[in-house]
Protein backbone atom coordinates (compact mmCIF):
# COMPACT_ATOMS: atom_id res chain seq x y z
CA UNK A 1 0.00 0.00 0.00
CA UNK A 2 2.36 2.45 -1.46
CA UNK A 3 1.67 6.22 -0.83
CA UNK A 4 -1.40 5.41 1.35
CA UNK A 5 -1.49 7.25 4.91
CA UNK A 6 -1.81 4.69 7.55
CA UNK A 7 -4.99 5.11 9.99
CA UNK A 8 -2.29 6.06 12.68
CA UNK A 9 -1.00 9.03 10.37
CA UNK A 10 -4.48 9.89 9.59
CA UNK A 11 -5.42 10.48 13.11
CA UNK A 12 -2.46 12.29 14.15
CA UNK A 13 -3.25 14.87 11.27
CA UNK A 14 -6.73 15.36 12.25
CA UNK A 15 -5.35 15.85 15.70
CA UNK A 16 -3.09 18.52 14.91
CA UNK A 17 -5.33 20.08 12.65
CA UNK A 18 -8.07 20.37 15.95
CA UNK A 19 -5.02 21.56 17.78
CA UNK A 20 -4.47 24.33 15.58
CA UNK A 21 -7.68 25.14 14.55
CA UNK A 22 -8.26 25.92 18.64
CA UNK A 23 -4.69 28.36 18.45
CA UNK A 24 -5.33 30.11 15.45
CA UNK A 25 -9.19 30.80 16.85
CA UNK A 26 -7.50 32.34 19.86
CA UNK A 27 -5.08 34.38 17.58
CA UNK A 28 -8.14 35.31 15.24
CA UNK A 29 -9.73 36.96 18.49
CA UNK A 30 -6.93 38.72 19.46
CA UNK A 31 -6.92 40.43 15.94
CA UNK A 32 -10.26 40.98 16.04
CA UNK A 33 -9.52 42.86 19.23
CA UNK A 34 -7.14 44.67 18.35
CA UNK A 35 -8.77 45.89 15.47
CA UNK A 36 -11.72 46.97 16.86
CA UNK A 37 -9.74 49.04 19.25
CA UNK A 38 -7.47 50.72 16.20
CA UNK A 39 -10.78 51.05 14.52
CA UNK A 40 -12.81 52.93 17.24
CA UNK A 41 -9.51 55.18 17.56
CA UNK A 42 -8.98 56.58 14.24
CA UNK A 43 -12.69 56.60 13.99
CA UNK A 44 -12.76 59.16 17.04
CA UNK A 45 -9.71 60.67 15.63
CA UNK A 46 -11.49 61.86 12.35
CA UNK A 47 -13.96 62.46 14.58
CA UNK A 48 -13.02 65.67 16.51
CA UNK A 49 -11.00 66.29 13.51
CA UNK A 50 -14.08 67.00 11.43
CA UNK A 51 -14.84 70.93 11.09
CA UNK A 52 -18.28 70.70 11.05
CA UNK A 53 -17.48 68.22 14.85
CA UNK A 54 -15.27 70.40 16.38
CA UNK A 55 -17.79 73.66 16.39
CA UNK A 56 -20.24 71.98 18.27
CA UNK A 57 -17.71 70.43 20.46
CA UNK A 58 -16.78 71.88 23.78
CA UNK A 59 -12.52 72.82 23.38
CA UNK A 60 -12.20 71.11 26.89
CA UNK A 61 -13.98 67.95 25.83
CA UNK A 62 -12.77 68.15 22.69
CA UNK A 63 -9.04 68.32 24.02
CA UNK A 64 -10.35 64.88 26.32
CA UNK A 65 -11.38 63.12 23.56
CA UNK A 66 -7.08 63.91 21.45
CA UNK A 67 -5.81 63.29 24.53
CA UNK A 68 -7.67 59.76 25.14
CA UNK A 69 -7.35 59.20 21.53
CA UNK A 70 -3.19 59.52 21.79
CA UNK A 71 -2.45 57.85 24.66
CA UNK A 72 -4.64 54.83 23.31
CA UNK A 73 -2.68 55.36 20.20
CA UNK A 74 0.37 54.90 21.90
CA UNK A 75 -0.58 52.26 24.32
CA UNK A 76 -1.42 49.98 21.00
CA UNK A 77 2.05 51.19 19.34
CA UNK A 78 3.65 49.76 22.58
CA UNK A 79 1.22 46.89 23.63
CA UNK A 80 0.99 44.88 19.74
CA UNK A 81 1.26 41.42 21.48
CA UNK A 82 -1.58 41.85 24.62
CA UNK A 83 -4.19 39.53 25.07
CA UNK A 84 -7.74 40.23 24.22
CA UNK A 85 -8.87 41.34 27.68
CA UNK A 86 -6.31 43.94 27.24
CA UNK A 87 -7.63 45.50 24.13
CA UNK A 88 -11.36 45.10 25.13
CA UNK A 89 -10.18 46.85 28.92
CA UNK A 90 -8.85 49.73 26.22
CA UNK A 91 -11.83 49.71 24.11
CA UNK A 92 -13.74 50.44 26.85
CA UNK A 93 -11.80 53.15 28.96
CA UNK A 94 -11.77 54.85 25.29
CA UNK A 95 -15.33 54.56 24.88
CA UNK A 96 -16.13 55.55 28.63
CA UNK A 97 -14.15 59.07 27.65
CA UNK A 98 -15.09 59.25 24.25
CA UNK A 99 -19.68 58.37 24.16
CA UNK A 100 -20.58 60.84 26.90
CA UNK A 101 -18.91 63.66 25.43
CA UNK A 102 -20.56 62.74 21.52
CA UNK A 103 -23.82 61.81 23.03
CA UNK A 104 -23.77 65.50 24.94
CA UNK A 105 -22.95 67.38 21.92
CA UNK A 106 -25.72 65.40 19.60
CA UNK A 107 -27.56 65.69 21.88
CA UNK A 108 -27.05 69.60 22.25
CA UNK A 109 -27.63 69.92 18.41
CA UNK A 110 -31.14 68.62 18.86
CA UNK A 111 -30.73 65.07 17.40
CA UNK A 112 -33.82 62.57 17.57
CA UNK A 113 -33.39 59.05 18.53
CA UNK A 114 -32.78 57.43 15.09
CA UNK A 115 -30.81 59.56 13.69
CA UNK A 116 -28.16 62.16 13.06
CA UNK A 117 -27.59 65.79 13.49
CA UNK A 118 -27.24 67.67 9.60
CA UNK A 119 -24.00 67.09 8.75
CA UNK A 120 -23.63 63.34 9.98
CA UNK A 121 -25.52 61.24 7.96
CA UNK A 122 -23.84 57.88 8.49
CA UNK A 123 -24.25 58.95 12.62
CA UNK A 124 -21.29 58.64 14.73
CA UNK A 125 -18.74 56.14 14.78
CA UNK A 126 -17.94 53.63 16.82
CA UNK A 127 -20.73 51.58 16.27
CA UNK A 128 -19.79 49.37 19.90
CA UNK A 129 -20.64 52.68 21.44
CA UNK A 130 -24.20 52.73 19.95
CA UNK A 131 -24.81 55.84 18.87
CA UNK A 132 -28.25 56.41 16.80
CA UNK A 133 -27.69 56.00 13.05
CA UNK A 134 -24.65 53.44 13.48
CA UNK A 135 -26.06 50.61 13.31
CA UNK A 136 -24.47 49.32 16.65
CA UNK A 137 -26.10 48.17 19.70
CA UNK A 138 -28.48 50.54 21.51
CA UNK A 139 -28.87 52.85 17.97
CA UNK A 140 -31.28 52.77 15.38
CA UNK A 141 -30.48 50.39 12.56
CA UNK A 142 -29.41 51.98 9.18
CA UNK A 143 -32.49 52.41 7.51
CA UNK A 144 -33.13 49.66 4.45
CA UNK A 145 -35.66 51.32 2.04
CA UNK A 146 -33.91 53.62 -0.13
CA UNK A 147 -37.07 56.41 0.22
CA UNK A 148 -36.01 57.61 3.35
CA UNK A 149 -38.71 58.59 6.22
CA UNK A 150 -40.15 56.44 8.23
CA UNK A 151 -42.95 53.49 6.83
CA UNK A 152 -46.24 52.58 7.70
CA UNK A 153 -45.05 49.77 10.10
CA UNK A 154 -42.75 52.26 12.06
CA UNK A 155 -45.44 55.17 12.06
CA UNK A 156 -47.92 52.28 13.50
């Protein structure tokens, strides 16, 4: 039986491959992670850097959000190789600085619940941070029918 994997060979691959498949989900999460953290960052980053943003933000909260923004910059720079509880403990210190001081100023530019002050169509990012429009938990989903307004079923 020449060039034929013996059942003992057999096994020991599909016991590798389960072996890997269980490190490589691990490593997949810990990308995701950090991703979502880099995401959220740069997201906030445009963010305050946006003209038509920064009027309506206070310059105190506004110099908060940079200075939140840079240091989680730099912790990522010098923290590549954390685990995921690391980046999700980051994600969430961000967002704890970051969602009070959007939500204030939407909310100070007389948004409704669903969506988005003129200006911000696509609502805020950040879409962990749910803010109305983004499609993230605890905001509105983006609408689906390309007429805009609200439909019979939501005016009911």
């Amino acid at each position: 039986e020449k060039g034929r994997l013996s059942k003992e060979q057999i096994e020991k691959m599909v016991s590798d491959a389960e072996k890997y498949k269980a490190e490589d989900e691990k490593i997949k999460k810990k990308v995701e992670a950090k991703n979502t953290l880099e995401n959220y960052t740069y997201s906030m980053k445009n963010t305050i850097s946006d003209e038509k943003v920064a009027s309506q933000l206070d310059p105190a909260d506004k110099q908060k959000i940079q200075t939140a923004v840079d240091e989680a910059t730099k912790w990522l720079d010098q923290n590549q190789l954390a685990e995921v509880e690391e980046f999700e403990h980051k994600q969430k210190e961000l967002e704890g600085i970051c969602n009070p001081i959007i939500t204030k100023m939407y909310q100070a530019a007389g948004g409704a619940p669903g969506g988005a002050p003129e200006g911000f169509p696509g609502g805020f990012p950040g879409g962990p941070g749910g803010f109305p429009g983004s499609g993230g938990p605890g905001g509105a989903p983006p609408q689906s029918s390309g007429r805009g307004g609200p439909t019979v079923e939501e005016v009911d």
